[in-house]
Protein backbone atom coordinates (compact mmCIF):
# COMPACT_ATOMS: atom_id res chain seq x y z
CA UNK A 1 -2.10 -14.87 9.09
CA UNK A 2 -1.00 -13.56 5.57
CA UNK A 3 0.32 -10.48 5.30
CA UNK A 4 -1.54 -8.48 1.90
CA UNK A 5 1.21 -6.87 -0.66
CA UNK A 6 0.25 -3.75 -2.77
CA UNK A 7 2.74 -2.67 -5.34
CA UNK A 8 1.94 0.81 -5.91
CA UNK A 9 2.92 3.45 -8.89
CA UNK A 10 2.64 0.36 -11.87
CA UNK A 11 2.88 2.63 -15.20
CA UNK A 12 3.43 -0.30 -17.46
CA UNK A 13 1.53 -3.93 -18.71
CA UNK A 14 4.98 -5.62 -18.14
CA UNK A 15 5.41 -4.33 -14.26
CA UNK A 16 1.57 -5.02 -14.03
CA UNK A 17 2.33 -8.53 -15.29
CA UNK A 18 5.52 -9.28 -13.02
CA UNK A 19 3.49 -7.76 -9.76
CA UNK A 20 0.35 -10.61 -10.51
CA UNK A 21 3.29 -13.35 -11.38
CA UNK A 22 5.22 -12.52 -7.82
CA UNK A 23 1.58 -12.76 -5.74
CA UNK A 24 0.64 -9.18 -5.44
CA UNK A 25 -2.62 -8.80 -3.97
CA UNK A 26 -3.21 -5.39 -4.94
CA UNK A 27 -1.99 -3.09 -7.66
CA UNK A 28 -1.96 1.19 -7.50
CA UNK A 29 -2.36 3.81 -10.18
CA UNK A 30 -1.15 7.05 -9.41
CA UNK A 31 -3.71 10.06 -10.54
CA UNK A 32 -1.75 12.45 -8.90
CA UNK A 33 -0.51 15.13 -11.68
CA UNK A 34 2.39 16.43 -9.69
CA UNK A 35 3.81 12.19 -9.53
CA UNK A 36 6.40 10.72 -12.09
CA UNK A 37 4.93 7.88 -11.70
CA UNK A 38 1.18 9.99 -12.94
CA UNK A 39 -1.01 7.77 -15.36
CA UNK A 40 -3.30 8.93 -18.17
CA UNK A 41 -7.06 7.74 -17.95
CA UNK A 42 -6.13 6.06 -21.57
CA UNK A 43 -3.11 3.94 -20.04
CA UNK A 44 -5.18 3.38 -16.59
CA UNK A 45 -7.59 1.57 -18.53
CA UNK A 46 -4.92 -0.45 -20.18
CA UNK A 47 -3.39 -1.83 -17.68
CA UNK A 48 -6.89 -2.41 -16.23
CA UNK A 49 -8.26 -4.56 -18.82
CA UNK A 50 -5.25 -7.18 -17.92
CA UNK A 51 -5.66 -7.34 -14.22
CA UNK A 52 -6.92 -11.29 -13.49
CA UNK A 53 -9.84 -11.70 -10.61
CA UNK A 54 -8.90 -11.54 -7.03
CA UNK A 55 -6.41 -9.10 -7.88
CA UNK A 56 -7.47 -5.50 -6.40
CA UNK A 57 -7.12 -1.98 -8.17
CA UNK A 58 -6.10 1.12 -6.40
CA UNK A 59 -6.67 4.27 -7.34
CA UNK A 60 -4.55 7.10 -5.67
CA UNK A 61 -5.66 10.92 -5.32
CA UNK A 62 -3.85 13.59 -3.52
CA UNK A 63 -6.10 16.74 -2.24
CA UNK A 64 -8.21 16.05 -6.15
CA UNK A 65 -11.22 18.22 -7.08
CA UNK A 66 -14.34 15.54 -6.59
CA UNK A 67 -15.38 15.86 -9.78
CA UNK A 68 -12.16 14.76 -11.46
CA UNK A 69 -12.52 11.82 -9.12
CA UNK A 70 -16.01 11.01 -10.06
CA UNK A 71 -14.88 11.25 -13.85
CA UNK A 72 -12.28 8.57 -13.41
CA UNK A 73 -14.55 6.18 -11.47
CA UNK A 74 -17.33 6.87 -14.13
CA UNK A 75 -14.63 5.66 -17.10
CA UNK A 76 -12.16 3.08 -15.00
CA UNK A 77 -13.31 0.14 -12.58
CA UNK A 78 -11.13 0.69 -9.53
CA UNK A 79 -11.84 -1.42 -6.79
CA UNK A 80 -10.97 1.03 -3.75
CA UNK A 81 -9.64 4.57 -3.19
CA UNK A 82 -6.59 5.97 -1.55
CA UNK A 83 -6.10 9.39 -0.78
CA UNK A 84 -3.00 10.23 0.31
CA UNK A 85 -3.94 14.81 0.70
CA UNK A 86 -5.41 16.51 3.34
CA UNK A 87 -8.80 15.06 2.54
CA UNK A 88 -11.14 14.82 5.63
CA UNK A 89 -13.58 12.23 5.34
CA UNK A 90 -16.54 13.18 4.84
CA UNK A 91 -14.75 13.91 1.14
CA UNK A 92 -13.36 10.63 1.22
CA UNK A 93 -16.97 9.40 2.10
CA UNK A 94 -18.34 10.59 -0.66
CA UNK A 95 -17.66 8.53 -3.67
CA UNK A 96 -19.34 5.23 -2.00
CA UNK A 97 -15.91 3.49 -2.54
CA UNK A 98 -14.12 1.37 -0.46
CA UNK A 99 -11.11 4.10 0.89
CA UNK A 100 -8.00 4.39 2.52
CA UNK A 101 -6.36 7.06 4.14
CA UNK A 102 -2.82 7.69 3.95
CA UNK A 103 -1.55 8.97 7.39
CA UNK A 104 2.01 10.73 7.70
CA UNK A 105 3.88 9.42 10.73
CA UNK A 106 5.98 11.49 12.89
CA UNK A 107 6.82 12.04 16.76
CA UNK A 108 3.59 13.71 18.20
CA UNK A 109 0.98 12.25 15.96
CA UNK A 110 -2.17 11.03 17.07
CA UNK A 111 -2.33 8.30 15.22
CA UNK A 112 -5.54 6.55 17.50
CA UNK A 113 -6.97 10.07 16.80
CA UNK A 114 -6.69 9.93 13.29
CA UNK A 115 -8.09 6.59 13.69
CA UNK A 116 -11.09 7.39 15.15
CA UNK A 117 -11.21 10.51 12.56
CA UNK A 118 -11.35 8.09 9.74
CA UNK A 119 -13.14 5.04 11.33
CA UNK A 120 -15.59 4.71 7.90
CA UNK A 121 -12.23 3.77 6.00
CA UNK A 122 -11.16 0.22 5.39
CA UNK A 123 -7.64 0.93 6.69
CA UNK A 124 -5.42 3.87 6.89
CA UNK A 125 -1.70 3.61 5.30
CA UNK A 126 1.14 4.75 7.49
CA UNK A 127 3.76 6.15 5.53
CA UNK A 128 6.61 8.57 6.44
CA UNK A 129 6.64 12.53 6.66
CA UNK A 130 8.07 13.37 3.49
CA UNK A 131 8.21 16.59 0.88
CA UNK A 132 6.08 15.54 -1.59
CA UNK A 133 3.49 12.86 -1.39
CA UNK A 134 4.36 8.98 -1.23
CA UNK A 135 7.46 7.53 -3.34
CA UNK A 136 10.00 9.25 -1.08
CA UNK A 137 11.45 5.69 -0.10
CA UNK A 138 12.12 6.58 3.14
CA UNK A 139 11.14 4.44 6.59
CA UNK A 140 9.38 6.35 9.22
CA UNK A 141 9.92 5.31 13.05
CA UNK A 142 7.80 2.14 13.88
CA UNK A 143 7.90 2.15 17.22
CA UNK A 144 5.45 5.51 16.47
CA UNK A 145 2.62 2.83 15.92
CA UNK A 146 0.84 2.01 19.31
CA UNK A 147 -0.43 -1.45 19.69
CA UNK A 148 -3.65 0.16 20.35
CA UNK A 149 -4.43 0.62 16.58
CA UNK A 150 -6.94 -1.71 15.80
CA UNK A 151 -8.07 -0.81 12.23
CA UNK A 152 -6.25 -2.63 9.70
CA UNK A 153 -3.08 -0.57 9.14
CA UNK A 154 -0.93 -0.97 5.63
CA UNK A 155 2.83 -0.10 6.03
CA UNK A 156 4.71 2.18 3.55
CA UNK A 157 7.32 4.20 3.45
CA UNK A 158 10.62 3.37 2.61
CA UNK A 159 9.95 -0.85 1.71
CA UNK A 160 12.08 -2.37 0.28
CA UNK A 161 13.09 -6.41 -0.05
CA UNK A 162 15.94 -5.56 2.87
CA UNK A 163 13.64 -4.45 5.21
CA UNK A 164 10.15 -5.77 4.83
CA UNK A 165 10.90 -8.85 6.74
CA UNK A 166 11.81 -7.49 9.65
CA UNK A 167 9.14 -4.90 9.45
CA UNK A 168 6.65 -7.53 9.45
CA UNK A 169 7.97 -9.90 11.75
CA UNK A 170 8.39 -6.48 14.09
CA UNK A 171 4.82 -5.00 13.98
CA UNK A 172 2.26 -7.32 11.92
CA UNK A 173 0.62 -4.80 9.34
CA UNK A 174 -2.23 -6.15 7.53
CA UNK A 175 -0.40 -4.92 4.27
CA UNK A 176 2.72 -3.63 3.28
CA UNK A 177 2.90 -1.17 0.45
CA UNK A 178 5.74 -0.47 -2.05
CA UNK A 179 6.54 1.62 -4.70
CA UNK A 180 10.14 3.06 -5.03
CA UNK A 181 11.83 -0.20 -3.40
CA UNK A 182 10.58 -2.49 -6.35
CA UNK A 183 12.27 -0.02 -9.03
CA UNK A 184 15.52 0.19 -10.23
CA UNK A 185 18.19 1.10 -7.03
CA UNK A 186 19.77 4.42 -9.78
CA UNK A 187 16.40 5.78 -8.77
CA UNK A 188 16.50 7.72 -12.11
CA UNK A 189 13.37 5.77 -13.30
CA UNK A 190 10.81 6.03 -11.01
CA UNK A 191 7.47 4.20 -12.25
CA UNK A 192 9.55 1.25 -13.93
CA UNK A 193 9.46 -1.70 -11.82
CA UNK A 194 11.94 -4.37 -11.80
CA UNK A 195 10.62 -7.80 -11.75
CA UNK A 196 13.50 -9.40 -9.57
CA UNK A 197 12.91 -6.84 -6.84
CA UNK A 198 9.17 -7.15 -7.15
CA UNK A 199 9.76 -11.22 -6.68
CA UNK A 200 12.11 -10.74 -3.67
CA UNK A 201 9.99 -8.27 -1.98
CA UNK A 202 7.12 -11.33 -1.93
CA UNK A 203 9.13 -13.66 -1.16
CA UNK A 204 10.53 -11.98 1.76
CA UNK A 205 6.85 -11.01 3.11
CA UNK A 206 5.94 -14.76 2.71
CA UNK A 207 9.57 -15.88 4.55
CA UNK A 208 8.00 -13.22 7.25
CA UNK A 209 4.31 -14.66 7.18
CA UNK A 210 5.75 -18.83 7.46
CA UNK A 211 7.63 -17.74 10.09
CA UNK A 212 5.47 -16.39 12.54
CA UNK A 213 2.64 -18.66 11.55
CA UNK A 214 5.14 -21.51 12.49
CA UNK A 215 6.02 -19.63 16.12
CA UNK A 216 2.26 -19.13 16.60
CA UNK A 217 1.76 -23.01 15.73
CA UNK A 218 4.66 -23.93 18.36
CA UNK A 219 3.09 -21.62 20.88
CA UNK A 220 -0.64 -23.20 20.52
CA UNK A 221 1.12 -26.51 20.63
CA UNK A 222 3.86 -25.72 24.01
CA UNK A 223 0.80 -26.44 26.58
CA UNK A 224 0.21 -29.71 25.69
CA UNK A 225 1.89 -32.91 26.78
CA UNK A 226 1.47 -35.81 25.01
């Protein structure tokens, strides 16, 4: 198994750069007006033109008219859609996009309901119940997921190099998302990434991924006597 990284919120070519150089599968821009870390259609299409194949392109929306996202599609090539509102899906359907839904956790949340609401999406992203809408950097309680979620789930809220580890040694996402744990620990500039955290954050996922894949390797190999 190999856990996917997203590094969400990229405003600049150089964070761009040091999130493709640290083995970042995926990268996010932000079209959410009311975000710091917001980007322009112009700078979108910047940082586009430098993203190398295999590397995917997020595009996040929160609660957007559908004509503002069919604009953007028509004038940027993102590779799959986030919304992170109060979009139901048969708005998320819509755009014949690859999509994800981003799911607050909390105590009493369905989350196999919302599952099962959003089945046409490629994965829903669990992130915590926050004022405002992603970025917060705070965890949420994992032991909120049930084991019974069987979509391919993406873990945010809260990430940083500290904690991703254990949070994917703990409960196996398919993909961890970060934002605010890759910038600069004065949180006073929120969209600039720092390349060191960026790298650490990898590496720890990868420590994470080795080390279960070497656990699973010992179990397949336990019943055999040679």
């Amino acid at each position: 198994m190999r856990t996917r990284v997203k590094i969400c919120g990229i405003t600049r070519i150089e964070d761009l750069t040091a999130a493709v150089d640290a083995g970042a599968d995926a990268i996010g821009l932000v079209f959410y007006p009311g975000s710091a870390r917001a980007v322009t259609i112009q700078t979108a299409n910047q940082l586009l033109a430098v993203v190398p194949p295999f590397v995917s392109t997020v595009g996040l929306f929160v609660n957007a008219d559908a004509v503002l996202v069919r604009e953007t599609l028509e004038t940027l090539n993102l590779d799959i859609l986030q919304f992170h509102g109060d979009e139901d899906a048969a708005y998320c359907m819509q755009f014949r996009r690859p999509w994800i839904k981003a799911l607050r956790v909390s105590a009493g949340v369905n989350l196999l309901e919302y599952a099962e609401h959003y089945k046409s999406a490629s994965g829903l992203l669990l992130d915590a119940d926050v004022v405002g809408f992603g970025g917060g950097g705070r965890t949420f309680d994992w032991s909120l997921i049930p084991a019974e979620l069987a979509c391919h789930f993406i873990l945010s809220g809260g990430l940083s190099a500290e904690n991703v580890g254990d949070a994917v040694r703990r409960i196996r996402p398919w993909g961890v998302d970060v934002s605010s744990g890759v910038e600069a620990l004065d949180g006073k500039s929120k969209g600039i990434k720092d390349a060191n955290r960026i790298r650490q954050f990898v590496a720890e996922v990868t420590l994470a991924d080795s080390d279960l894949n070497m656990k699973a390797d010992h179990n397949a190999n336990a019943g055999y006597v040679l």
